[in-house]
C-alpha atoms as a PDB file:
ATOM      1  CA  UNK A   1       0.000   0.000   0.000  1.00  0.00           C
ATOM      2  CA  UNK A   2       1.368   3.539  -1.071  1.00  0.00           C
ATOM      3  CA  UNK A   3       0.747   6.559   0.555  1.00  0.00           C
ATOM      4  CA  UNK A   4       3.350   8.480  -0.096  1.00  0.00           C
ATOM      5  CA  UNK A   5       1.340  11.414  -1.226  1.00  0.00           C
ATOM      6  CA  UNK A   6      -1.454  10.957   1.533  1.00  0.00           C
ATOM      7  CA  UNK A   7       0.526   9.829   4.547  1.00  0.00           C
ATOM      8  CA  UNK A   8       3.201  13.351   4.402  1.00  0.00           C
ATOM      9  CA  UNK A   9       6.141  13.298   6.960  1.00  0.00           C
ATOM     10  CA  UNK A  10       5.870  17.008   9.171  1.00  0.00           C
ATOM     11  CA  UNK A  11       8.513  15.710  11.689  1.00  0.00           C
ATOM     12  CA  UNK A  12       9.897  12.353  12.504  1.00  0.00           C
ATOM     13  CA  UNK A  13       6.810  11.355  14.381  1.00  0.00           C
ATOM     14  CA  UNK A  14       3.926  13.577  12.871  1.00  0.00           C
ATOM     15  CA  UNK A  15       2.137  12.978   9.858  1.00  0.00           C
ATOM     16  CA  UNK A  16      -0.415  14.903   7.808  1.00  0.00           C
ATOM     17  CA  UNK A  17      -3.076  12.663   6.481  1.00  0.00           C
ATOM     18  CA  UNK A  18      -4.255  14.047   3.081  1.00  0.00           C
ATOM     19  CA  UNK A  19      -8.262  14.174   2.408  1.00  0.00           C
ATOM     20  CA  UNK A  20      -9.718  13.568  -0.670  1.00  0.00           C
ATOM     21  CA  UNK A  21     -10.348  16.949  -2.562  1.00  0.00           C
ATOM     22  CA  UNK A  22      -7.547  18.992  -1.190  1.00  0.00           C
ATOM     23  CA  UNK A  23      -9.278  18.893   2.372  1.00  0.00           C
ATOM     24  CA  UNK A  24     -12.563  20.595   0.959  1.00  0.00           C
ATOM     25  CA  UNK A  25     -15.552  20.608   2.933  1.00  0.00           C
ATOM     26  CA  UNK A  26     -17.373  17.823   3.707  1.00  0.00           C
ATOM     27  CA  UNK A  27     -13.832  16.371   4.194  1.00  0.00           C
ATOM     28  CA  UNK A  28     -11.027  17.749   6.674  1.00  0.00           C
ATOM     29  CA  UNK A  29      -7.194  16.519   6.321  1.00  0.00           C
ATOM     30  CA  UNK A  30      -6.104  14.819   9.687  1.00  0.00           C
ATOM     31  CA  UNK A  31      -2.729  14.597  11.650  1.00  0.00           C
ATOM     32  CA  UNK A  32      -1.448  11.101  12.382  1.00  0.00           C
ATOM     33  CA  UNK A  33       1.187  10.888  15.511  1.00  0.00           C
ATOM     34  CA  UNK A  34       3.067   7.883  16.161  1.00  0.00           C
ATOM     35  CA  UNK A  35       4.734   6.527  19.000  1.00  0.00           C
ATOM     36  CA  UNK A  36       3.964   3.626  21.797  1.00  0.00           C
ATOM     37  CA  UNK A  37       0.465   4.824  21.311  1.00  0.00           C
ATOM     38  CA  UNK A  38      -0.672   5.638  17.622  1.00  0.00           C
ATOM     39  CA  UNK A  39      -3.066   8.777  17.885  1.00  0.00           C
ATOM     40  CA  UNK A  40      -5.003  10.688  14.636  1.00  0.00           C
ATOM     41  CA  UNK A  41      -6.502  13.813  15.012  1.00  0.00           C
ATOM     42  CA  UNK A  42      -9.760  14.094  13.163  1.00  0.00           C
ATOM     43  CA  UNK A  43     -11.563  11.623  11.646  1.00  0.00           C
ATOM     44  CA  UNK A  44     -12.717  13.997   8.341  1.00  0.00           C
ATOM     45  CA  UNK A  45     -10.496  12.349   6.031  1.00  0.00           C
ATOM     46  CA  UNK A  46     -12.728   9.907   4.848  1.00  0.00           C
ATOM     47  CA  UNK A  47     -13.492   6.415   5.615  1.00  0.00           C
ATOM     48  CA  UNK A  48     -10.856   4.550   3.280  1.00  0.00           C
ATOM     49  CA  UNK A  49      -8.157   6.851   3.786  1.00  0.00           C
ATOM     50  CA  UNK A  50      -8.478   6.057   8.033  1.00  0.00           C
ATOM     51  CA  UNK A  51      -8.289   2.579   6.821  1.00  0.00           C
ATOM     52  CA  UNK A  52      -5.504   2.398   4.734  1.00  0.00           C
ATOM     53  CA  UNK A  53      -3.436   4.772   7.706  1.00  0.00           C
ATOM     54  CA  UNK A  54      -5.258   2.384  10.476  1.00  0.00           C
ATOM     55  CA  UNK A  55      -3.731  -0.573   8.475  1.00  0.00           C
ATOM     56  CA  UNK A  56       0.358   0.705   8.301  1.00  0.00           C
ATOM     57  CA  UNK A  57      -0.157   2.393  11.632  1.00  0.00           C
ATOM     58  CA  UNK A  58      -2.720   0.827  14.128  1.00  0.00           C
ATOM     59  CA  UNK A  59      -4.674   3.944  15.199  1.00  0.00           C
ATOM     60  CA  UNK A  60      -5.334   3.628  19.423  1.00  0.00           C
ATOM     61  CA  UNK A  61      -6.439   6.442  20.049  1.00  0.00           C
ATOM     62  CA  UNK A  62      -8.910   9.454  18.106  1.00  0.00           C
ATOM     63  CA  UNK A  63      -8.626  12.834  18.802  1.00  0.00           C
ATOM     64  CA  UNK A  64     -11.241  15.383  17.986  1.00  0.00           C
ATOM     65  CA  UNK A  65     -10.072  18.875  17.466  1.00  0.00           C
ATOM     66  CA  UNK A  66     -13.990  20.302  17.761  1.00  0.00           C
ATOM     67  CA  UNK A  67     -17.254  19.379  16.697  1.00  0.00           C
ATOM     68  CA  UNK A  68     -17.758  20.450  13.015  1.00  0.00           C
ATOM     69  CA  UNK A  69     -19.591  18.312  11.085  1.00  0.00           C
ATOM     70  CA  UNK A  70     -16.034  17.537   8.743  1.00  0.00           C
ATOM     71  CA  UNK A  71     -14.177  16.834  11.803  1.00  0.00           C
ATOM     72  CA  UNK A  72     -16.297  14.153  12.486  1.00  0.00           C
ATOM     73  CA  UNK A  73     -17.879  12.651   9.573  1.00  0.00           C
ATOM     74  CA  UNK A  74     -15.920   9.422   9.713  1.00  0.00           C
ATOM     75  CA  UNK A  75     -15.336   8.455  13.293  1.00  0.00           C
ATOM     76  CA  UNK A  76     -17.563   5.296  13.404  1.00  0.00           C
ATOM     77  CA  UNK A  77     -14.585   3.600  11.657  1.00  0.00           C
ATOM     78  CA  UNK A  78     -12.813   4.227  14.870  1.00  0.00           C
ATOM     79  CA  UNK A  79     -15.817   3.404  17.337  1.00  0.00           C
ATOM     80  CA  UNK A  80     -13.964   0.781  19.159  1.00  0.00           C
ATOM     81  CA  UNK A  81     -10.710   2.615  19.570  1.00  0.00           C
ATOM     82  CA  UNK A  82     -10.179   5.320  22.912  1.00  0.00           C
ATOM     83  CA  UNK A  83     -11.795   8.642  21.751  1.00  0.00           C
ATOM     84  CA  UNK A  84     -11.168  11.935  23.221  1.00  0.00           C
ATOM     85  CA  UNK A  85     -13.191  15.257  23.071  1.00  0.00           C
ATOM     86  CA  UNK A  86     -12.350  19.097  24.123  1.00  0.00           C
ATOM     87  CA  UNK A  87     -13.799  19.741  27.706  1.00  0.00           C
ATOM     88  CA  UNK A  88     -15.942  22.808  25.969  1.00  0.00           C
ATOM     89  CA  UNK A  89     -17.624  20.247  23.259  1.00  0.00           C
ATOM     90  CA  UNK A  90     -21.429  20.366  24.864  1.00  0.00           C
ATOM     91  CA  UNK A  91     -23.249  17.006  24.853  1.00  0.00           C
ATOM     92  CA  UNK A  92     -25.417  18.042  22.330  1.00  0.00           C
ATOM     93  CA  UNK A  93     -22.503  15.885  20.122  1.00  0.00           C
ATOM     94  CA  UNK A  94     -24.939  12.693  20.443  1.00  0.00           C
ATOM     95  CA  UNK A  95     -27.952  14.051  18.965  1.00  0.00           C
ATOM     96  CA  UNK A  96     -28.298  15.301  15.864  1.00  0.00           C
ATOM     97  CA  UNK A  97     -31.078  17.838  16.203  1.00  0.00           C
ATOM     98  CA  UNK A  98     -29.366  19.113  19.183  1.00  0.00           C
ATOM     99  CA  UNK A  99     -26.226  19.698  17.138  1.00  0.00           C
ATOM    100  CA  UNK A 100     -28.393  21.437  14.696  1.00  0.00           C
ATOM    101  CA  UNK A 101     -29.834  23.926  16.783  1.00  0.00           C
ATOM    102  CA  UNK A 102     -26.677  24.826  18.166  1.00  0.00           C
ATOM    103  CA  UNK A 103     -24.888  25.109  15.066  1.00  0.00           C
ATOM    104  CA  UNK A 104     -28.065  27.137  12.819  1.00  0.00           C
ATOM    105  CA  UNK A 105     -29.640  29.003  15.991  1.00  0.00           C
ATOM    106  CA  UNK A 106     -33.443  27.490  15.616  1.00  0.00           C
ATOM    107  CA  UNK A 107     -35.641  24.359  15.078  1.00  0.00           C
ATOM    108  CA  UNK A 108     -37.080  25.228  11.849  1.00  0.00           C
ATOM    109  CA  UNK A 109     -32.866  25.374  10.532  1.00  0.00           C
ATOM    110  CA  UNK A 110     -31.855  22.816  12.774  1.00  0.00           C
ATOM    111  CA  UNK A 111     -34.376  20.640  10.526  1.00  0.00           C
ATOM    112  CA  UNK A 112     -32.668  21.381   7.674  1.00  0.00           C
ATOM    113  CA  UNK A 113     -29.312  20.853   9.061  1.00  0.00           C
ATOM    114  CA  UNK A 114     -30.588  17.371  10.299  1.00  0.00           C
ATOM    115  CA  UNK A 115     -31.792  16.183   6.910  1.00  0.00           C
ATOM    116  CA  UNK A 116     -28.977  17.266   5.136  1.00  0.00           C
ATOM    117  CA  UNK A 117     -26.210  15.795   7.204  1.00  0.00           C
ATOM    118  CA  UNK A 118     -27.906  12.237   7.319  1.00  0.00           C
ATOM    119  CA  UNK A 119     -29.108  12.246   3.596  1.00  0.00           C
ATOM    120  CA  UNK A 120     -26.178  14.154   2.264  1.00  0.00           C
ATOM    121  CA  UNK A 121     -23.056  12.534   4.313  1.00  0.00           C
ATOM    122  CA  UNK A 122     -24.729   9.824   6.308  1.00  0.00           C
ATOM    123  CA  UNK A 123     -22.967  11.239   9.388  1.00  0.00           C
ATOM    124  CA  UNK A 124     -23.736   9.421  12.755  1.00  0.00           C
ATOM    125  CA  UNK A 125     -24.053  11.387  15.765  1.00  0.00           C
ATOM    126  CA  UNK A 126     -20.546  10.510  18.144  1.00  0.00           C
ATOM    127  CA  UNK A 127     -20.782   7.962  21.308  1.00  0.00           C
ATOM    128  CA  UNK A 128     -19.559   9.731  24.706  1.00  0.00           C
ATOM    129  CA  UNK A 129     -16.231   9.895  24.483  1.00  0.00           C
ATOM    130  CA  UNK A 130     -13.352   7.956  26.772  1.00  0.00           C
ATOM    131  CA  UNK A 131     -12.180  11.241  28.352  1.00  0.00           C
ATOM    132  CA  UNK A 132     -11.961  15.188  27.784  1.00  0.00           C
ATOM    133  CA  UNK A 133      -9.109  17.231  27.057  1.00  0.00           C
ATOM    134  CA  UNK A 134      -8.261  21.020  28.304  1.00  0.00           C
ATOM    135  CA  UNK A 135      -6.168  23.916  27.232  1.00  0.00           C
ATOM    136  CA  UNK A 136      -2.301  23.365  28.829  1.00  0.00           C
ATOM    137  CA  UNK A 137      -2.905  19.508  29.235  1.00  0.00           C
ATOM    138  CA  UNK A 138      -0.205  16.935  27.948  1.00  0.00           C
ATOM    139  CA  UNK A 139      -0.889  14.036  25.896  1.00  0.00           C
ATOM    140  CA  UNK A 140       1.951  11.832  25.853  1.00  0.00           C
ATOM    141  CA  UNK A 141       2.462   8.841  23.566  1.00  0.00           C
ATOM    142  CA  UNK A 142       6.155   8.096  24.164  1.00  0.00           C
ATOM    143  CA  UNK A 143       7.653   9.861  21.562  1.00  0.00           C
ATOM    144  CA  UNK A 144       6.313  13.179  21.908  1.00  0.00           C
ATOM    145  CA  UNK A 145       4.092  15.401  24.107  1.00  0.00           C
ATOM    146  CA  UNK A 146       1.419  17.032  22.439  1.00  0.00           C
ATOM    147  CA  UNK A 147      -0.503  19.979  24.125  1.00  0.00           C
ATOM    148  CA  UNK A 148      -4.133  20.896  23.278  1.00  0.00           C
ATOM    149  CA  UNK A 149      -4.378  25.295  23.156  1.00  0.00           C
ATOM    150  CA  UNK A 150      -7.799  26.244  23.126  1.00  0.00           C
ATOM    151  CA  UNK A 151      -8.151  29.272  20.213  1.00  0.00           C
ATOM    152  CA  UNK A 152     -12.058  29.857  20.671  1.00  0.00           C
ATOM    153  CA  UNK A 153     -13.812  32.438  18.036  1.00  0.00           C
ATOM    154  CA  UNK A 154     -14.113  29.699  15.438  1.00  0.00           C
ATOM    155  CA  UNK A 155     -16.188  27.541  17.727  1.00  0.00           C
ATOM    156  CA  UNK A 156     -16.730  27.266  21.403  1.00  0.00           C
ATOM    157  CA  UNK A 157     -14.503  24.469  21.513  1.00  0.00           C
ATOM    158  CA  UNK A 158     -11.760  24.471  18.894  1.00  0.00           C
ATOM    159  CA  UNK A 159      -8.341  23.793  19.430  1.00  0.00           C
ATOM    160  CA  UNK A 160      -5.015  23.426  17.874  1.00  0.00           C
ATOM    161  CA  UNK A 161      -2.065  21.273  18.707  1.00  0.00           C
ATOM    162  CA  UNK A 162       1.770  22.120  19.337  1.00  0.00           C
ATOM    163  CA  UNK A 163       4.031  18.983  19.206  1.00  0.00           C
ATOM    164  CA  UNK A 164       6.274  19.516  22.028  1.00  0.00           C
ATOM    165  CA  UNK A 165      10.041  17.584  20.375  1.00  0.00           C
ATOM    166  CA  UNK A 166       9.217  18.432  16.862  1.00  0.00           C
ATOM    167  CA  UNK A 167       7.969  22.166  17.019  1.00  0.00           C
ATOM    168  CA  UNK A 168       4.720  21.143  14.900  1.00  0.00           C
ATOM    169  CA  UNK A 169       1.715  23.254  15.128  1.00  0.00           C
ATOM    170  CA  UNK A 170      -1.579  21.566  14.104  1.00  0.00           C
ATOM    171  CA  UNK A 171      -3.092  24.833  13.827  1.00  0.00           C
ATOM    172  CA  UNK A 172      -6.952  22.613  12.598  1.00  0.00           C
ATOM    173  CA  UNK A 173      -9.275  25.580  11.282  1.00  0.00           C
ATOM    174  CA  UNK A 174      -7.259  27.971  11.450  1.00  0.00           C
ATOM    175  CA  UNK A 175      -7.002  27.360   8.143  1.00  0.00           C
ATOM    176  CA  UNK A 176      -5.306  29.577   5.441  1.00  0.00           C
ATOM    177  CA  UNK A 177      -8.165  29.423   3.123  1.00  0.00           C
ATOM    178  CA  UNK A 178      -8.999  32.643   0.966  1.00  0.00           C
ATOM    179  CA  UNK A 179     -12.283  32.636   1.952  1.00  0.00           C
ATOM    180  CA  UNK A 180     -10.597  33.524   5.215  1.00  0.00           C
ATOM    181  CA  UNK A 181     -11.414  32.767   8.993  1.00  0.00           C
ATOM    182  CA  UNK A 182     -15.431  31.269   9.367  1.00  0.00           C
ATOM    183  CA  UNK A 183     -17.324  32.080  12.106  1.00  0.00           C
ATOM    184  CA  UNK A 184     -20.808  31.157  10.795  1.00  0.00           C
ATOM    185  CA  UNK A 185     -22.437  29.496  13.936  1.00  0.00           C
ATOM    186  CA  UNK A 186     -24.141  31.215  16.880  1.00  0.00           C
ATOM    187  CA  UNK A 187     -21.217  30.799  19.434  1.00  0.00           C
ATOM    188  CA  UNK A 188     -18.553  32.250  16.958  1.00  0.00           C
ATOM    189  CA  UNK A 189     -16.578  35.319  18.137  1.00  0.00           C
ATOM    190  CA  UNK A 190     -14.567  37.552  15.918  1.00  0.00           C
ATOM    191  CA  UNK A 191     -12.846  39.271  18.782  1.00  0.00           C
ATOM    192  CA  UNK A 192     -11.656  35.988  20.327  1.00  0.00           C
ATOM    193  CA  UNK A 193     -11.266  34.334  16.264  1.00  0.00           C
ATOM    194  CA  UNK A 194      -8.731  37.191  16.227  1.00  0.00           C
ATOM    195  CA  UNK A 195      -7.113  36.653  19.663  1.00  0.00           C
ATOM    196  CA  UNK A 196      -6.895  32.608  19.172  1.00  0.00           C
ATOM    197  CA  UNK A 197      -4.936  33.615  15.540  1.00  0.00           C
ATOM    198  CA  UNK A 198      -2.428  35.496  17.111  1.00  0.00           C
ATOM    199  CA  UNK A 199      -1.615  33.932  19.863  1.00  0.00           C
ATOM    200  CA  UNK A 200      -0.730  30.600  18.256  1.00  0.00           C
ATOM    201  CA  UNK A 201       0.798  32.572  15.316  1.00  0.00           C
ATOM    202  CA  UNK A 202       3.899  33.712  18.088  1.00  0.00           C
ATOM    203  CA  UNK A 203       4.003  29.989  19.178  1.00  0.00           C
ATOM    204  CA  UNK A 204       7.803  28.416  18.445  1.00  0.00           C
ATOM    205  CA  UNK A 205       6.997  26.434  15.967  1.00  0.00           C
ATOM    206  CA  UNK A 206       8.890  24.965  12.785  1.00  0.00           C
ATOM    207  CA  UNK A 207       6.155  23.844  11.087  1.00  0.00           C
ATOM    208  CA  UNK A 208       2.643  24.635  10.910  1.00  0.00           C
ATOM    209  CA  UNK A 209      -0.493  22.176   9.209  1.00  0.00           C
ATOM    210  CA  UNK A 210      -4.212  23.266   9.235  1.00  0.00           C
ATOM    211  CA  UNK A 211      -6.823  20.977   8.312  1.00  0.00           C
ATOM    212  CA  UNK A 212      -7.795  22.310   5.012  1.00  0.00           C
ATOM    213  CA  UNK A 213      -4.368  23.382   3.364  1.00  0.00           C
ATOM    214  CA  UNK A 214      -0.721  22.480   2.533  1.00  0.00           C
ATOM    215  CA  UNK A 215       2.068  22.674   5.860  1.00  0.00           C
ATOM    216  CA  UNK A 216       4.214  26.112   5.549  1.00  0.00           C
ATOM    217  CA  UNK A 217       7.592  26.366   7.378  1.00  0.00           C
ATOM    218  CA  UNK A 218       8.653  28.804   9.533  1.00  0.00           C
ATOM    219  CA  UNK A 219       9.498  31.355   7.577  1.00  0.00           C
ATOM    220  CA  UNK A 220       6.342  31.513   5.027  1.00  0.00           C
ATOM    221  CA  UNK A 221       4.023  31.169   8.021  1.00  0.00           C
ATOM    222  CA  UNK A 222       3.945  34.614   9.564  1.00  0.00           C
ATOM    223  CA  UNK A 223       2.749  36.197   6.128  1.00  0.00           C
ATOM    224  CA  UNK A 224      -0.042  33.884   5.968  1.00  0.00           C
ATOM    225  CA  UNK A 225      -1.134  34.470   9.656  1.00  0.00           C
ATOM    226  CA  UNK A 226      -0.805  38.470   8.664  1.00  0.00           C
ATOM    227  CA  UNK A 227      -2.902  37.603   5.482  1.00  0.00           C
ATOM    228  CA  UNK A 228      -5.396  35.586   7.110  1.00  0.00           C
ATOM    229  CA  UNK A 229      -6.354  38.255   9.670  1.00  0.00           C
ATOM    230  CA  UNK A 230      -6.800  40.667   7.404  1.00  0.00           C
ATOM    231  CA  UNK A 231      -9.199  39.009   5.687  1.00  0.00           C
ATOM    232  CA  UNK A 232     -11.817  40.028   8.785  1.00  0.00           C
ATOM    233  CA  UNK A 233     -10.741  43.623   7.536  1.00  0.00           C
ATOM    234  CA  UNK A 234     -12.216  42.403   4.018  1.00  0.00           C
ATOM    235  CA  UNK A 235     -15.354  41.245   5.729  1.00  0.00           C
ATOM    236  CA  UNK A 236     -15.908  44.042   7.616  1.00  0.00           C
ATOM    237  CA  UNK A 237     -15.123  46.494   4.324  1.00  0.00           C
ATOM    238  CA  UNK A 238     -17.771  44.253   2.480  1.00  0.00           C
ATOM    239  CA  UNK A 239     -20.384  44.621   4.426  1.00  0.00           C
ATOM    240  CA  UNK A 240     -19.934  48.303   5.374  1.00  0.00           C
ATOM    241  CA  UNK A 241     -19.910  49.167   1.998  1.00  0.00           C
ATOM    242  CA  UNK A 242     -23.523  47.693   1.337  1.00  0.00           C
ATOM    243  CA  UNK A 243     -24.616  50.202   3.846  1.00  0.00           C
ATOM    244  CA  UNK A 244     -23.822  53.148   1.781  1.00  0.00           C
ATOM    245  CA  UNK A 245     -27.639  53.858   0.959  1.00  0.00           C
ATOM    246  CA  UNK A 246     -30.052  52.035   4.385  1.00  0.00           C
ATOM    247  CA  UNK A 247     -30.492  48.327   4.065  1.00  0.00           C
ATOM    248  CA  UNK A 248     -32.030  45.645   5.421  1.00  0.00           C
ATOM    249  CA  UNK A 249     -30.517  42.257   7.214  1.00  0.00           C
ATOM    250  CA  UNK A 250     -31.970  40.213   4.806  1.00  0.00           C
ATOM    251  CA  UNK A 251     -31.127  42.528   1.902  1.00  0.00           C
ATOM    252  CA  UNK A 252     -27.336  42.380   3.282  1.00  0.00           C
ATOM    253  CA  UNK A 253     -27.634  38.756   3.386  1.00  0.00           C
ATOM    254  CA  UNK A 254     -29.287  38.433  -0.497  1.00  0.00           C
ATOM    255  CA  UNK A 255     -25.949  40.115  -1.590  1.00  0.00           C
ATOM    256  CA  UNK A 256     -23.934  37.317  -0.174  1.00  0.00           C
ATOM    257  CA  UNK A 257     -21.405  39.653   0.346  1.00  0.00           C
ATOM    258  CA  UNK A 258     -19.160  36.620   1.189  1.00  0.00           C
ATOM    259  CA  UNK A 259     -20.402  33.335  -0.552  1.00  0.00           C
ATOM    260  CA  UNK A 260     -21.424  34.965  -3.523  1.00  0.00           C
ATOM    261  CA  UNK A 261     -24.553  33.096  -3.667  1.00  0.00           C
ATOM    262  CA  UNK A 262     -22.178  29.848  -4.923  1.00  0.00           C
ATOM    263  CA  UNK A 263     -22.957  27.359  -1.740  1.00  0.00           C
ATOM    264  CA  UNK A 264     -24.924  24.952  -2.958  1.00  0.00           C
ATOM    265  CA  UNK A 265     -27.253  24.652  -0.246  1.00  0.00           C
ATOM    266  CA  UNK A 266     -29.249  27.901  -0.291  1.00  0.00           C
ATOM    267  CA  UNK A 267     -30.757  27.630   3.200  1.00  0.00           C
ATOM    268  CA  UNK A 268     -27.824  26.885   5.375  1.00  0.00           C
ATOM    269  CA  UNK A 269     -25.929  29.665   2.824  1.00  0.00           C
ATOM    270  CA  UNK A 270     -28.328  32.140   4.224  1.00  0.00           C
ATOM    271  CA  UNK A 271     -28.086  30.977   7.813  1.00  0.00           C
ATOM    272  CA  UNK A 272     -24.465  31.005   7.645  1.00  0.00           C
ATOM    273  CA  UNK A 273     -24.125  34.202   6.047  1.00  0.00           C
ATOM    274  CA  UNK A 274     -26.389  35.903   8.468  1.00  0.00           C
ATOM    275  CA  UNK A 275     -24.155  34.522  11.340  1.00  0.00           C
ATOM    276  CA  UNK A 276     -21.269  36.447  10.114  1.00  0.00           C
ATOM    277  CA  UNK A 277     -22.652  39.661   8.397  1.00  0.00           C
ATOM    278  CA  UNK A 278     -24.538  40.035  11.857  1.00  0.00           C
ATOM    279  CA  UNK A 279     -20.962  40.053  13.585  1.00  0.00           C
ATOM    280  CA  UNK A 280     -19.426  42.164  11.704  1.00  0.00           C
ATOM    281  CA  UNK A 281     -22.680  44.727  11.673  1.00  0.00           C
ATOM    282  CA  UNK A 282     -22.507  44.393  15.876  1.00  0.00           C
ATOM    283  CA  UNK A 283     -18.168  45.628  14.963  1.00  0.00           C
ATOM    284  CA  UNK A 284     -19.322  48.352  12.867  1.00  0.00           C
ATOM    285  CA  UNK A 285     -21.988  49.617  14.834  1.00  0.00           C
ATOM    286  CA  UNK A 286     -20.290  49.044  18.101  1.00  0.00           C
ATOM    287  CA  UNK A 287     -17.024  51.332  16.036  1.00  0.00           C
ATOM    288  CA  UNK A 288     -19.747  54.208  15.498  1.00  0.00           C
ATOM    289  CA  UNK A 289     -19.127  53.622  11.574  1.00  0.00           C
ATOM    290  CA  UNK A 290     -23.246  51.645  11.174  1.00  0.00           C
ATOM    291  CA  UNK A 291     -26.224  52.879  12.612  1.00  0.00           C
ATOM    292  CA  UNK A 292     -29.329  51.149  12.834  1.00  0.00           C
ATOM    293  CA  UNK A 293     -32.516  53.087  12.425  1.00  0.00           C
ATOM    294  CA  UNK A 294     -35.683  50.781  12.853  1.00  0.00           C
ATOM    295  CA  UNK A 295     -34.795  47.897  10.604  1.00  0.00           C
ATOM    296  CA  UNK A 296     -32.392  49.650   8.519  1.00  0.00           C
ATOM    297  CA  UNK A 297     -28.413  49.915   8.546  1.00  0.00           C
ATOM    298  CA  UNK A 298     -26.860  52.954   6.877  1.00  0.00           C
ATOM    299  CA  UNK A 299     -23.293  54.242   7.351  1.00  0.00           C
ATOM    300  CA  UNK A 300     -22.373  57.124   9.502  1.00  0.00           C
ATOM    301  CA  UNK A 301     -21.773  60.163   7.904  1.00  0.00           C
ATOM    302  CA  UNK A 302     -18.066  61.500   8.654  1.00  0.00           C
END
């Protein structure tokens, strides 16, 4: 069995474990660490490729960085083996309606959510887990340590790794993309999205993975930290500038200021969507550069 191009050395010990489709959503690459106890992070890489990894390197022990849906998707593989979860992941992670309404804000979307995860994916709502983790903790499998940081903002409970003896970050969704940082659910924070990104970004690492692109080295890494912070400028320019004349929410959120109306699922676009154009209209207002004025949002005059 080959996986040279799946199974990609970051250190001696610590592996990235290419998904199908360059990481893209549903799927999420994952981070294999060896030593007297094999551990992968993430189970979003699909099915077969956690089997062909499982069957080089016998996986002990799954890791879940947070509860997105591609984080998850393919755990059941791994049912049997020692599973552990962040302390801040609510129990709503067994039932799927639960998950829904936490993730879309509502019943009537949490529906929607439901139906589309178990038609569309076939994703199974994850047992209880064999233990929690917490922010500082060590996880040692004999070869290296591996400390959990929590970096909130993207969820409640996200968190990246550093791989203490091989100066790896798993930096999970913070992610590099160009669509930039998402904070599309309820709990998401910009503020503490922003705080999380810099303060793993000054970390000493020599390497740094995400879950959704390519590892960069030390010295390319800073520039795509600066980048991807700046992209919440972008977000916050986008929707400021559709307040030049007074607008609605849901006229803001027809624009699709930031999906450009290309997800395919219209209804969870629009839920989504709202999620973050309503953040950034709480910055903007909150900066004294929105107002609102009944149901309308106009820009302050200078």
């Amino acid at each position: 069995m080959d996986l040279t191009d799946k199974l990609v050395p970051l250190s001696r010990n610590v592996f990235w474990v290419v998904a199908p489709g360059k990481g893209r959503f549903p799927f999420s690459n994952g981070f294999l660490i060896t030593g007297n106890e094999n551990i992968l992070i993430d189970a979003g890489m699909g099915e077969e490729r956690i089997r062909e990894v499982d069957t080089l390197h016998h996986i002990d022990c799954l890791i879940i960085s947070h509860s997105h849906l591609d984080h998850l998707l393919h755990w059941t593989y791994l049912k049997d083996r020692r599973i552990l979860l962040p302390r801040e992941t609510p129990d709503s992670f067994t039932d799927l309606m639960q998950m829904g309404i936490r993730y879309t804000g509502s019943p009537e979307n949490a529906e929607v959510w439901k139906k589309r995860v178990a038609k569309d994916f076939g994703f199974i709502p994850l047992r209880q887990p064999d233990g929690r983790y917490t922010n500082g903790d060590i996880i040692d499998n004999g070869s290296v340590r591996i400390e959990p940081i929590h970096a909130p903002g993207h969820l409640n409970d996200h968190y990246c790794f550093f791989i203490h003896g091989d100066d790896v970050l798993l930096s999970t969704d913070i992610d590099f993309e160009s669509f930039g940082p998402w904070y599309g659910n309820p709990e998401s924070d910009v503020t503490r999205f922003k705080e999380s990104i810099i303060r793993i970004s000054h970390l000493p690492f020599k390497t740094v993975c995400s879950s959704h692109k390519p590892p960069l080295d030390q010295i390319e890494a800073p520039q795509a930290f600066e980048r991807y912070l700046k992209i919440f400028d972008r977000h916050q320019n986008l929707v400021y500038d559709l307040c030049s004349n007074p607008v609605s929410l849901d006229d803001i959120i027809s624009a699709s200021p930031f999906y450009r109306n290309k997800m395919p699922h219209k209804i969870l676009q629009r839920v989504y969507e709202g999620q973050m154009i309503r953040k950034n209209l709480e910055i903007l207002i909150g900066e004294g550069q929105v107002e609102k004025s009944g149901s309308f949002y106009r820009q302050v005059a200078p």
